[in-house]
Protein backbone atom coordinates (compact mmCIF):
# COMPACT_ATOMS: atom_id res chain seq x y z
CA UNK A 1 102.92 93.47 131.65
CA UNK A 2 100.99 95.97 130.06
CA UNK A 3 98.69 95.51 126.71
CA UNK A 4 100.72 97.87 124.78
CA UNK A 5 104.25 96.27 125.66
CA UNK A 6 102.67 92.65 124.58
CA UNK A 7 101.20 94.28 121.80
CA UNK A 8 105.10 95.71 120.56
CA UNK A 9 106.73 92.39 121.62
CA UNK A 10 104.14 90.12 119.81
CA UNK A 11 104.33 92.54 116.72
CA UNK A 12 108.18 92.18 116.81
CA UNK A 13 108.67 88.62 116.81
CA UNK A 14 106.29 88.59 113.61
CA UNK A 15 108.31 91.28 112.16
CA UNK A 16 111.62 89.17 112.81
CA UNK A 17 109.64 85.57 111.63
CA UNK A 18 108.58 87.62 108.39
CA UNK A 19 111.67 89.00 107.90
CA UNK A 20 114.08 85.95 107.62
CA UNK A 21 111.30 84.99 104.74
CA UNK A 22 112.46 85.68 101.25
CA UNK A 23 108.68 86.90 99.50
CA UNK A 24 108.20 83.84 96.84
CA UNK A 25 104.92 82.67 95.90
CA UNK A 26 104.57 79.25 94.66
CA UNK A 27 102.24 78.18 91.98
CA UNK A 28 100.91 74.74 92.43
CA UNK A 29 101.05 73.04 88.86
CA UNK A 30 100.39 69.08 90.16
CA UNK A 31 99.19 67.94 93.72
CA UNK A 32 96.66 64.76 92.16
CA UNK A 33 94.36 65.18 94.45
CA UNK A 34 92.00 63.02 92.77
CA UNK A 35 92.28 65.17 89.76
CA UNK A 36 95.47 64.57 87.08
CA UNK A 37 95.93 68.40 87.07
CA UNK A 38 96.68 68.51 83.31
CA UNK A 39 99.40 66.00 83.47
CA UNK A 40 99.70 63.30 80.76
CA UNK A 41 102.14 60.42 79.99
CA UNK A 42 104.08 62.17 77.50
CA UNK A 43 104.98 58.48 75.61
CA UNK A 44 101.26 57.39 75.88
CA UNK A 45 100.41 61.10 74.83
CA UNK A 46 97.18 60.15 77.24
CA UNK A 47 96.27 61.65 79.88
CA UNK A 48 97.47 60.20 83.54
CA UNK A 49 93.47 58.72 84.34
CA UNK A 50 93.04 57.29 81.08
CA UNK A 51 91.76 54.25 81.47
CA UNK A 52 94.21 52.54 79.97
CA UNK A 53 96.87 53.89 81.69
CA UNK A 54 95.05 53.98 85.03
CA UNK A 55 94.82 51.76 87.20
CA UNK A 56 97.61 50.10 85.95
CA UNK A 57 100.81 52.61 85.44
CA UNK A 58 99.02 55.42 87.32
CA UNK A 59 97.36 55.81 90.47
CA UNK A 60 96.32 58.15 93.52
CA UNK A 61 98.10 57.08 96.27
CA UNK A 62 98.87 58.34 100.15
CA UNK A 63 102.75 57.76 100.62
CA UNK A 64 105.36 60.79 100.30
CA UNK A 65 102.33 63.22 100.29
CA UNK A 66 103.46 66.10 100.98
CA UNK A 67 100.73 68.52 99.99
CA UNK A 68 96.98 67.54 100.70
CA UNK A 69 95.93 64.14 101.20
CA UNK A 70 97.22 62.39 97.72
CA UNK A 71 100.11 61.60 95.71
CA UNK A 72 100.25 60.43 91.77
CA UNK A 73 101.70 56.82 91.75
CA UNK A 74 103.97 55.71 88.60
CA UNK A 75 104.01 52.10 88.76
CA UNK A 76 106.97 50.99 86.21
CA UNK A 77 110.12 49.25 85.53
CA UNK A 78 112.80 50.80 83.59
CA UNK A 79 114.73 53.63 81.71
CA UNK A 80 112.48 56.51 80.58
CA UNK A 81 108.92 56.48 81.48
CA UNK A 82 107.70 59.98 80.74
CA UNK A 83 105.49 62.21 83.23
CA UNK A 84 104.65 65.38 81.27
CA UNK A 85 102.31 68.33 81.46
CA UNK A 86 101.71 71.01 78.65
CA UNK A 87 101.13 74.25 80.22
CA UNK A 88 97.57 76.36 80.22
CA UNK A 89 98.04 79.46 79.66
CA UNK A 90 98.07 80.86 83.03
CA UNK A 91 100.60 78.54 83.93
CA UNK A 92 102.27 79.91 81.27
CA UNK A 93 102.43 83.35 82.50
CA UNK A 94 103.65 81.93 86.16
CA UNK A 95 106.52 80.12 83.72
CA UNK A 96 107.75 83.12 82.84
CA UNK A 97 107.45 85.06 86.06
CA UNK A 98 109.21 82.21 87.74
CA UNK A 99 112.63 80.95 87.64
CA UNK A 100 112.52 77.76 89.88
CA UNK A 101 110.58 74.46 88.63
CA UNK A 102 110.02 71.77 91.77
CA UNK A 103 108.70 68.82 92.55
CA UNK A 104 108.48 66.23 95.81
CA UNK A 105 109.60 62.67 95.05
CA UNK A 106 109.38 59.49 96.94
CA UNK A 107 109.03 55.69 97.47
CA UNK A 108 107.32 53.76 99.83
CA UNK A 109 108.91 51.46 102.57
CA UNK A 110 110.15 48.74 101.17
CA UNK A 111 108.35 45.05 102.03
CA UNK A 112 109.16 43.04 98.86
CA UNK A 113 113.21 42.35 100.14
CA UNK A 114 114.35 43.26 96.72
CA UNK A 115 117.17 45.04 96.43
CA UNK A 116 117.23 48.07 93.45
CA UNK A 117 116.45 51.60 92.73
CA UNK A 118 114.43 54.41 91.61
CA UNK A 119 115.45 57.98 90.61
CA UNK A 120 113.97 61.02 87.94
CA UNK A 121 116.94 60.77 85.55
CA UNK A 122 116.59 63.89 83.92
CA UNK A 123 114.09 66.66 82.81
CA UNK A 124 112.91 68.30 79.32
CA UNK A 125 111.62 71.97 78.43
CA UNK A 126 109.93 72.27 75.10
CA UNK A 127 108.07 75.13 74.12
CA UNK A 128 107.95 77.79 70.81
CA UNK A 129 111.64 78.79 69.94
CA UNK A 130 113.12 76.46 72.04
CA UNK A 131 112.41 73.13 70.40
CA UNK A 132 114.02 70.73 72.30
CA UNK A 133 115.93 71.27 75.63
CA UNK A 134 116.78 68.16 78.14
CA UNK A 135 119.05 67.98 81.24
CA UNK A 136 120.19 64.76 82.42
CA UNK A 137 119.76 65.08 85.77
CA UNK A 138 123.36 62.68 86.76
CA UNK A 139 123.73 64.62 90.31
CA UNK A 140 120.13 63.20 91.52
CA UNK A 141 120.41 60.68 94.23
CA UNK A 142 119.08 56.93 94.06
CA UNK A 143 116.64 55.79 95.88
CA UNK A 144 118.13 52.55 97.02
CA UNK A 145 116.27 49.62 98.19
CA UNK A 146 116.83 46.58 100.42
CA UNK A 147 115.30 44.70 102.90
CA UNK A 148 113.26 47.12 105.67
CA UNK A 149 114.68 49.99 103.92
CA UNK A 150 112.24 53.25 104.62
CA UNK A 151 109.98 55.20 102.99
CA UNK A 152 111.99 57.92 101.47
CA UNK A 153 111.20 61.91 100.02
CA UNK A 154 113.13 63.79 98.18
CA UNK A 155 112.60 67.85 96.50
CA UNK A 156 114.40 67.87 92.85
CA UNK A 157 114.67 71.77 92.44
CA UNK A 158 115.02 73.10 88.49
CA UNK A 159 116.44 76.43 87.92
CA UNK A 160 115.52 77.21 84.40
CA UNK A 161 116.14 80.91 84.34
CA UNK A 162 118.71 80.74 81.47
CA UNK A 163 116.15 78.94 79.13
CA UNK A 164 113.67 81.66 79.03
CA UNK A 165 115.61 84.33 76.83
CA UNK A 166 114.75 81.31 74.24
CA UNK A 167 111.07 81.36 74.32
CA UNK A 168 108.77 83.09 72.45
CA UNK A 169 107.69 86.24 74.25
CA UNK A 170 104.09 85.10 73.37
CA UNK A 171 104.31 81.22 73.67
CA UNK A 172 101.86 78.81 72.72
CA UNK A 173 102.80 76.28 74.85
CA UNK A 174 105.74 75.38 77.46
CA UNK A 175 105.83 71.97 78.07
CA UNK A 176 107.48 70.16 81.60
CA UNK A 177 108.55 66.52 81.27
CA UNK A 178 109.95 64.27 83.42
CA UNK A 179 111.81 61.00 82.81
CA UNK A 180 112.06 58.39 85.16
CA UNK A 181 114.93 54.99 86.18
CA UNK A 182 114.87 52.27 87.96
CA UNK A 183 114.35 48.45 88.64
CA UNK A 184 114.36 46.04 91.13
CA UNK A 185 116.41 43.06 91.26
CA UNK A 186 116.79 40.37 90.80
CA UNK A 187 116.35 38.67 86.75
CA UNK A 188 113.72 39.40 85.69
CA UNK A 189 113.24 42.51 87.16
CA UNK A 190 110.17 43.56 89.00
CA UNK A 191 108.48 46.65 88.62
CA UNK A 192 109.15 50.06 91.21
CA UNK A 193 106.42 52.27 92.36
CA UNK A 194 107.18 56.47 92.95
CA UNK A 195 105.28 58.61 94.21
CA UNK A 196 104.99 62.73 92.89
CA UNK A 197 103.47 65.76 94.63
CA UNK A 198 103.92 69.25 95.24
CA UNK A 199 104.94 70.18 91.66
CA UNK A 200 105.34 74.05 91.74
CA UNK A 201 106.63 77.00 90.58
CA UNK A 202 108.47 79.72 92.32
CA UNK A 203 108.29 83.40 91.85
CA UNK A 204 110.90 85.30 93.65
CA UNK A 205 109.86 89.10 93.01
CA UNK A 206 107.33 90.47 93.63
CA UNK A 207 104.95 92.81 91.48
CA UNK A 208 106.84 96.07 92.95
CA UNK A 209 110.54 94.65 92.03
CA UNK A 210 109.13 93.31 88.39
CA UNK A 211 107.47 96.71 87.69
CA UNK A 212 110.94 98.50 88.61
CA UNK A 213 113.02 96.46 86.79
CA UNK A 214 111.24 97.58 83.86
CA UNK A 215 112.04 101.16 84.73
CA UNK A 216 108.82 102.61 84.21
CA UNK A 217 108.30 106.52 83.29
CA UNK A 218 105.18 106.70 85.28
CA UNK A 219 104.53 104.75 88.54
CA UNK A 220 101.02 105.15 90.58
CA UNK A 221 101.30 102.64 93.10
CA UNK A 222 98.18 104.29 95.38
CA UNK A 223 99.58 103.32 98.19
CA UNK A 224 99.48 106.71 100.52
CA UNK A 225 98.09 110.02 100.27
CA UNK A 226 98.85 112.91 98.70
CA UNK A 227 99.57 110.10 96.08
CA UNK A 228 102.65 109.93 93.96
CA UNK A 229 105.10 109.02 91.21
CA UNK A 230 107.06 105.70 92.60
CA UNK A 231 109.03 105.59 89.25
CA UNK A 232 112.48 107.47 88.86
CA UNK A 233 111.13 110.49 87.09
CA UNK A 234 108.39 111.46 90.29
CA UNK A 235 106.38 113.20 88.13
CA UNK A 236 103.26 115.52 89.87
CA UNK A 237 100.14 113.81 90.63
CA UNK A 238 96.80 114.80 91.25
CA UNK A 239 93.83 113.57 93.31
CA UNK A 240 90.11 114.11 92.91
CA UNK A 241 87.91 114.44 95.47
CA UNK A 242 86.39 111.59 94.65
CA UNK A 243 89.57 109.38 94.68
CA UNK A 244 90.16 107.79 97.67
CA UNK A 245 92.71 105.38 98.59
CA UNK A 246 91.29 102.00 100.41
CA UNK A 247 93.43 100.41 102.12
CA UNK A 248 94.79 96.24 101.53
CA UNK A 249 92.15 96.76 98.10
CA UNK A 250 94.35 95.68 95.87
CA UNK A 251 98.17 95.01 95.70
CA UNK A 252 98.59 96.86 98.94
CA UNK A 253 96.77 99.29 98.37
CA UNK A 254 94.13 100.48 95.82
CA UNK A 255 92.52 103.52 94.27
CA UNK A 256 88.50 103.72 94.78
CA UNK A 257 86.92 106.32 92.08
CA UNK A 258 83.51 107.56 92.73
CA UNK A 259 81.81 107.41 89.80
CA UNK A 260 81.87 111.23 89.53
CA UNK A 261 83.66 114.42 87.97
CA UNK A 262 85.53 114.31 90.72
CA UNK A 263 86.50 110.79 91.05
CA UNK A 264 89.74 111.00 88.65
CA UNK A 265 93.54 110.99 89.05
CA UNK A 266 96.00 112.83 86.88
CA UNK A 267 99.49 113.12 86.33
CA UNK A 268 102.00 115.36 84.26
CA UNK A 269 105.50 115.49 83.38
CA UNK A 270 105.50 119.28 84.60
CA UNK A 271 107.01 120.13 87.75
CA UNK A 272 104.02 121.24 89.28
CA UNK A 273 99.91 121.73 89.47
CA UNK A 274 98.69 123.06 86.07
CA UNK A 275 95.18 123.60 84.69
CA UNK A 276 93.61 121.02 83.06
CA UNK A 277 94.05 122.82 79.39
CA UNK A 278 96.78 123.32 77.04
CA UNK A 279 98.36 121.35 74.72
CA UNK A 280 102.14 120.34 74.22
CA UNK A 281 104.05 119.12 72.23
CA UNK A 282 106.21 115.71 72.31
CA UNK A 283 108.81 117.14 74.11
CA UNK A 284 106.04 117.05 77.48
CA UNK A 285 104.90 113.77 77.03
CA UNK A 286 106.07 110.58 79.29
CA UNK A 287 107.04 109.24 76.46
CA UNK A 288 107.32 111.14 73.10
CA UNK A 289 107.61 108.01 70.61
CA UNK A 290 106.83 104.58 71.35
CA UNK A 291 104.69 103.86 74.82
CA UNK A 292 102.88 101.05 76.77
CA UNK A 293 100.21 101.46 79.19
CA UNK A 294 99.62 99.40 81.75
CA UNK A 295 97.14 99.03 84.89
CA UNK A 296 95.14 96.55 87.45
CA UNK A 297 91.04 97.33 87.11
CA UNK A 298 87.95 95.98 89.61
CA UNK A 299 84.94 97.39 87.99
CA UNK A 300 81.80 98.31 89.40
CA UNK A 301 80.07 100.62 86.94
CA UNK A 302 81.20 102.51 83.55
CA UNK A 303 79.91 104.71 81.33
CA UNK A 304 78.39 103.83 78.22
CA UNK A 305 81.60 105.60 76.69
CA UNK A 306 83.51 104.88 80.36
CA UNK A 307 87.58 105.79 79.67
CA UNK A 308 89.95 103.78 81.85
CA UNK A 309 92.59 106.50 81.30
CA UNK A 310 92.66 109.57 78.49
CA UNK A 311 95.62 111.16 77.68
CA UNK A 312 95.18 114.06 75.01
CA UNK A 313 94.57 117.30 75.58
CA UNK A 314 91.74 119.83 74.91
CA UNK A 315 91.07 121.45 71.08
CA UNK A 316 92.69 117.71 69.51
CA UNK A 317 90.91 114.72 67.95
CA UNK A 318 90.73 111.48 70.24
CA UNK A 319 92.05 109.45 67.41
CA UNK A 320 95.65 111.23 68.03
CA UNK A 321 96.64 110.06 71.29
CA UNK A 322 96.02 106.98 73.47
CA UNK A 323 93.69 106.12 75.55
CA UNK A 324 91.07 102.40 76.70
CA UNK A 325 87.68 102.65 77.39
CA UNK A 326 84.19 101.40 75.87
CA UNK A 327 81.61 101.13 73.95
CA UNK A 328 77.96 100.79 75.95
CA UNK A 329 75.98 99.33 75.01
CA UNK A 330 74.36 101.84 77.46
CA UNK A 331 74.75 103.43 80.48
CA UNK A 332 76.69 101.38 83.62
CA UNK A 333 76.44 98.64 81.21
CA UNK A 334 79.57 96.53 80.49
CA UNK A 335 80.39 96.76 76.75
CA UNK A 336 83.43 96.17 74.01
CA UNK A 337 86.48 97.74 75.11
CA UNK A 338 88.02 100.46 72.62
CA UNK A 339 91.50 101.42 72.29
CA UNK A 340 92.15 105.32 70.67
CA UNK A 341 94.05 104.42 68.16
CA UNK A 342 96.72 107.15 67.73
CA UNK A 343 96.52 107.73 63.83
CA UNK A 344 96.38 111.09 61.81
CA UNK A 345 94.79 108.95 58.61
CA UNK A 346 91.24 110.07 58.61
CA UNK A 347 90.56 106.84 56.32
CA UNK A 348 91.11 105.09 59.84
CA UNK A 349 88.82 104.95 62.49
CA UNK A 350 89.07 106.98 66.05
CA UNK A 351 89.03 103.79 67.65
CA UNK A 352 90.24 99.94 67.30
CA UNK A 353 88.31 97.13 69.18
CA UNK A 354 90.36 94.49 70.19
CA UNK A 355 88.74 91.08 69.26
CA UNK A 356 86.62 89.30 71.71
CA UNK A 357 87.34 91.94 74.37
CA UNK A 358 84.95 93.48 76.89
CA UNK A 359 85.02 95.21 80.15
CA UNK A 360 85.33 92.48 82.70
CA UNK A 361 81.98 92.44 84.93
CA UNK A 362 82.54 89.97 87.38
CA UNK A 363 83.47 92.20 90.12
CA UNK A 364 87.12 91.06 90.00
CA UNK A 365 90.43 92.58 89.41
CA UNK A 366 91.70 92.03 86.29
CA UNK A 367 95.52 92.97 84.26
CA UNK A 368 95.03 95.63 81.13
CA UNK A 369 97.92 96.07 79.35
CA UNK A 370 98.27 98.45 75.94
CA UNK A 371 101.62 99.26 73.72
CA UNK A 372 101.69 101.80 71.15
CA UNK A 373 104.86 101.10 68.70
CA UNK A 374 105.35 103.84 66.21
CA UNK A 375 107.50 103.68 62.43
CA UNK A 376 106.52 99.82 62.82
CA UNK A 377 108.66 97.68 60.60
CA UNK A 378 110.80 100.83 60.13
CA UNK A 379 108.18 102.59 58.02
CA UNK A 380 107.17 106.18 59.72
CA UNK A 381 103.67 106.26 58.75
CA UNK A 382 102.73 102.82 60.27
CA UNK A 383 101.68 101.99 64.13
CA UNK A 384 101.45 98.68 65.54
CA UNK A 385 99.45 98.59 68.89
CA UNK A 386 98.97 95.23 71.15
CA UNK A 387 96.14 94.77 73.48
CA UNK A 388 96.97 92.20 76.66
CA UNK A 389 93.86 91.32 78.93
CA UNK A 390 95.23 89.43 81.80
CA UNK A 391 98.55 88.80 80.62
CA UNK A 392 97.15 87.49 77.27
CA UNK A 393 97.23 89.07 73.68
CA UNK A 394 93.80 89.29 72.69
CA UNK A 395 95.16 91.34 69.25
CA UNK A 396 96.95 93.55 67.91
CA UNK A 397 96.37 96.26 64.66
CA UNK A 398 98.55 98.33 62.40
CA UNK A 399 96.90 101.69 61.85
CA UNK A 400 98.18 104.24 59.39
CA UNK A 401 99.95 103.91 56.02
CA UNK A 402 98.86 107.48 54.23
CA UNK A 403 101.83 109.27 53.12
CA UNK A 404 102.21 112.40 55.06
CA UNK A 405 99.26 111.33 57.44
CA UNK A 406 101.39 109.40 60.16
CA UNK A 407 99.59 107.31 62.15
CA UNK A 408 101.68 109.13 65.75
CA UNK A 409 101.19 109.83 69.14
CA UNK A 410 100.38 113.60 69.38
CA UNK A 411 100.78 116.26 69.89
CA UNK A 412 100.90 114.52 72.94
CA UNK A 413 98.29 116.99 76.14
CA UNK A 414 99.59 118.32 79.14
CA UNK A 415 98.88 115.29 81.67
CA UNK A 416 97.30 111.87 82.08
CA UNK A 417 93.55 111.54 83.24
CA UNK A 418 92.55 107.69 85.17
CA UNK A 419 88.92 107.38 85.21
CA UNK A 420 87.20 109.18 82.87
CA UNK A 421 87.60 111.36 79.63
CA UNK A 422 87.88 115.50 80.45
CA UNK A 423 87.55 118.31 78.29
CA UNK A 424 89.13 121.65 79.65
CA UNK A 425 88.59 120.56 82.95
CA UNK A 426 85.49 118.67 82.83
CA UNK A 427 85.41 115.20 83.43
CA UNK A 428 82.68 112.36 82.30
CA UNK A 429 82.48 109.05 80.70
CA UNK A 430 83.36 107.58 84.31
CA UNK A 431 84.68 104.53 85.62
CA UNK A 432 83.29 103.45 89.10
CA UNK A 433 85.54 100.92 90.87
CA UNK A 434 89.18 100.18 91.87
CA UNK A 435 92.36 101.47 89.94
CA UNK A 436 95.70 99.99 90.81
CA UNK A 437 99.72 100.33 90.04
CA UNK A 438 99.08 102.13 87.04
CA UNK A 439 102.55 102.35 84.97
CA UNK A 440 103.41 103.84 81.77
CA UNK A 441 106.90 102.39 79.94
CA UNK A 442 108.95 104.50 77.27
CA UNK A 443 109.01 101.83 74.33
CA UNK A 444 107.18 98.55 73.92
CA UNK A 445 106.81 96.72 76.54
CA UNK A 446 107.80 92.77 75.53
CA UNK A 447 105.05 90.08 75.65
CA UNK A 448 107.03 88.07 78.25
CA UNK A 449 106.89 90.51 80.18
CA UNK A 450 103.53 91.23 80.16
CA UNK A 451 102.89 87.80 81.20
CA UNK A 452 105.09 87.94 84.44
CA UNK A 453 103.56 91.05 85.45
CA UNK A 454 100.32 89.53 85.01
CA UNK A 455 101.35 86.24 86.51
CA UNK A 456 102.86 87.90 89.94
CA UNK A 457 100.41 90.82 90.10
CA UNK A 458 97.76 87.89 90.33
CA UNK A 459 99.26 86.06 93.46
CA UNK A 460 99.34 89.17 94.89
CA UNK A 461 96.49 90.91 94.77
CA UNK A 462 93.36 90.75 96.96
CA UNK A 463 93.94 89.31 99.26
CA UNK A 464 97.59 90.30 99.99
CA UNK A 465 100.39 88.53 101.07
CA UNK A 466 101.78 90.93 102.82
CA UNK A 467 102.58 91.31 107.02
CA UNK A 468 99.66 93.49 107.89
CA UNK A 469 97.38 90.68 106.47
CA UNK A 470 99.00 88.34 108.57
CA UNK A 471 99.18 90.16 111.83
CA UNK A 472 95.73 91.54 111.68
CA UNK A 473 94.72 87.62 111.34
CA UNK A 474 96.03 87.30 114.77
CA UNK A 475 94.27 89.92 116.34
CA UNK A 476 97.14 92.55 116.15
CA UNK A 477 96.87 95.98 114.31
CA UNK A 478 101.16 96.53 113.40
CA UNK A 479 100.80 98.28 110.59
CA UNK A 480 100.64 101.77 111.68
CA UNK A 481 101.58 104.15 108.59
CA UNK A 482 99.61 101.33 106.71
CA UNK A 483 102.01 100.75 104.23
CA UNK A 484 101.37 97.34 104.21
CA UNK A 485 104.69 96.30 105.44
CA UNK A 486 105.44 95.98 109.07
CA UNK A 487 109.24 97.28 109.34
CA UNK A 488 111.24 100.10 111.51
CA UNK A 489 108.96 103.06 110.78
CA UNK A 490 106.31 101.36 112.31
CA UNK A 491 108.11 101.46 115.65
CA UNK A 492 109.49 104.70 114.94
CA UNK A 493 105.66 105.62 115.28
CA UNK A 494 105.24 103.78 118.04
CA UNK A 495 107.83 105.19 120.03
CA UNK A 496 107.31 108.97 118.76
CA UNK A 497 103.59 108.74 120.80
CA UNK A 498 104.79 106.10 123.53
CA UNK A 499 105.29 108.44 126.30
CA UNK A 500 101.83 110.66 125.07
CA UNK A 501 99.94 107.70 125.26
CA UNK A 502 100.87 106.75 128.38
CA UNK A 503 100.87 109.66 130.34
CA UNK A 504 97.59 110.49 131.88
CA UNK A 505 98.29 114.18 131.60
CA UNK A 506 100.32 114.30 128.42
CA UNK A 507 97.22 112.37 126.82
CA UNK A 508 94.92 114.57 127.23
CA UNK A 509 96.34 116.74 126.05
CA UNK A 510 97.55 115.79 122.19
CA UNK A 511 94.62 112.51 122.36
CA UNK A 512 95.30 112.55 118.50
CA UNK A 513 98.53 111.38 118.51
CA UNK A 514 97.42 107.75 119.90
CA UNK A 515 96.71 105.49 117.55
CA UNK A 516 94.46 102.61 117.19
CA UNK A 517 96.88 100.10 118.21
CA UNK A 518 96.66 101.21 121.47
């Protein structure tokens, strides 16, 4: 058999494995290995390894694991002992991004010849709005025991989609609990043991589906070149030469920018290229009133006035239109982060600084997220704008309040500029580094939102979980339009050079058309 016919059989039974498998993530919140992982005893309000709790009612144990080496151990005898954990807040962002709340339960073999049981009896949300929320979980089965009886695991799976709508968009805490049953007979009772592991949450979109649903006006994914619009308006985009797409960068993937005047992207509303000058009105913006902003950043360098994105246009003050970027402290240094503040009161200044917020320097990808929300509390001279560094509101301002200055979006410029600040066609205050699935939203995007953007975009990016990762671990190159999925137009490619690339005389003639897989 030939290499390339092992090559397209081997790269279709991955395709076939890959696509009977929904794309969820899960988020490990508890596997004890050695660690409690956050998790308390909710009616001790201690934590699991406090030593007065462990050893005693708690302990790391080996039976039921499931997921590394260790299990948690709950050694107690009946109705309502408590296993709880109070969320971080990245867990809480994963909360809201997921639906699906699970955990593996078991008990050992049984040696003691004592018959009785052990089950969770039911399960508790609390978190802000929501107060209190339990579910008594009647439908779980027993875990019976008797005399030899086996060591036995079961999965209790939560759906807890309908309790989110409850929660505050911006919650300070979501806490999981757990209450357990059981005894042993017979009079008086002896104590059970269970065993815990695995606790997780599942996301079941991923960042592409979550982005959609919140039917963005403005969509960059960078996935291909000539780039463009992935939202339902396809607006025109523009690439610098200095913008180059690199490929599995990011989530899929990612935009590189030089550094340069001509590392930048643009976009307009317009139909088609324009210059980079002249100035429109609202009825040319993405979105004339209320907007949000949001993008994935790996920074290298910046400017000591570096601009993420700019969007205002030529012979207008910054302070009327939005825009993130920084101050210094000097050159390619990483400084405060800036917002343009969008305000017509010249009492205010250009710029707000959101509290305890610089540009990220660690050389990893991190979640920016901006909303402008104009007339705020119904009065037109006020703005409200929110600043969310991965997934988290770091602050928010009100700007305005001058009668007949309105603190408002505009006039709103001819098109959007990523990685720098331009003036009539000249770009500089740079940005140096990776750009990715930039999005704009007409209206305010909601803080739980944010957080399950955040939450998914994180599991997904760099490295990816996608099938190109996962075939190019096994030594196989499938991806050929590198779109990061491995699907029909791959072997539409395949089979539109198949008879070029195998033909001694056909090949050399058209030598281009073979690609690297072969």
């Amino acid at each position: 058999m030939s290499n390339q016919i092992k090559v397209f059989l081997a790269v279709y039974a991955a395709l076939v494995m890959l696509a009977a498998t929904a794309p969820t993530y899960a988020v490990v919140i508890g596997d004890w290995e050695g660690s409690p992982d956050g998790w308390i005893d909710w009616g001790e309000d201690l934590s699991i390894d406090d030593p007065n709790l462990m050893p005693g009612k708690y302990d790391y144990d080996t039976v039921g694991a499931t997921l590394g080496g260790q299990s948690l151990k709950l050694t107690d005898l009946g109705w309502g002992q408590t296993l709880s954990i109070k969320l971080n807040a990245a867990q809480r962002a994963d909360f809201m991004a997921s639906s699906l709340f699970s955990i593996d339960y078991s008990v050992a073999a049984d040696t003691l010849g004592v018959g009785g049981f052990a089950r969770i009896q039911g399960i508790a949300f609390n978190a802000d709005g929501l107060s209190w929320t339990e579910f008594d979980l009647s439908d779980t089965e027993n875990f019976w025991f008797w005399d030899g009886s086996p060591e036995q695991t079961q999965t209790l799976v939560f759906d807890y989609s309908d309790l989110k709508d409850s929660i505050n968009p911006d919650p300070g805490y979501v806490e999981i609990i757990l209450t357990t049953n059981g005894r042993r007979d017979p009079d008086p009772y002896t104590s059970y043991d269970m065993y815990f592991d695995n606790a997780q949450l599942t996301v079941v979109q991923s960042y592409n589906e979550l982005v959609i649903e919140d039917e963005p006006v403005l969509y960059l994914r960078f996935e291909t070149t000539p780039m463009v619009d992935s939202s339902a308006e396809t607006h025109w985009v523009y690439q610098g030469s200095g913008a180059a797409i690199s490929k599995y960068a990011g989530i899929g993937n990612a935009v590189h920018l030089n550094g340069l005047s001509s590392g930048v992207v643009a976009s307009s509303v317009l139909d088609s290229g324009i210059s980079w000058g002249g100035v429109y009105g609202d009825e040319y913006a993405f979105a004339p009133d209320d907007i949000t902003f949001e993008f994935w950043a790996k920074i290298e360098a910046i400017s000591q006035y570096g601009m993420f994105f700019q969007q205002i246009g030529p012979w207008t003050r910054e302070d009327f239109a939005p825009g993130l970027g920084q101050a210094g402290p000097e050159a390619n240094a990483f400084g405060a982060l800036r917002i343009l503040n969008g305000t017509e009161d010249a009492n205010d200044m250009d710029f707000w600084y959101p509290p305890d917020s610089n540009t990220p320097g660690d050389g990893q990808w991190h979640y920016y997220a901006i909303t402008y929300d104009e007339q705020f509390g119904g009065d037109p001279n006020l703005m409200q704008i929110q600043f969310y560094l991965d997934g988290a509101l770091k602050g928010s301002t009100i700007v305005g309040g001058t009668a007949g200055l309105p603190a408002k979006l505009g006039p709103e410029q001819d098109h959007l500029c990523i990685g720098g600040e331009q003036n009539r066609g000249y770009v500089y205050n740079t940005v140096t580094g990776f750009i990715d699935e930039f999005a704009i939203y007409a209206g305010v995007l909601p803080g739980d939102r944010v957080a399950a953007h955040y939450a998914q975009g994180r599991l997904e990016v760099e490295p990816q979980n996608c099938a190109e990762v996962f075939l190019r671990e096994q030594g196989l190159a499938a991806d050929i339009d590198q779109d990061c999925d491995v699907d029909l137009a791959d072997f539409a490619s395949i089979a539109s050079t198949w008879l070029i690339c195998n033909d001694p005389a056909l090949f050399e003639t058209e030598p281009d058309r073979c690609f690297e897989t072969w």
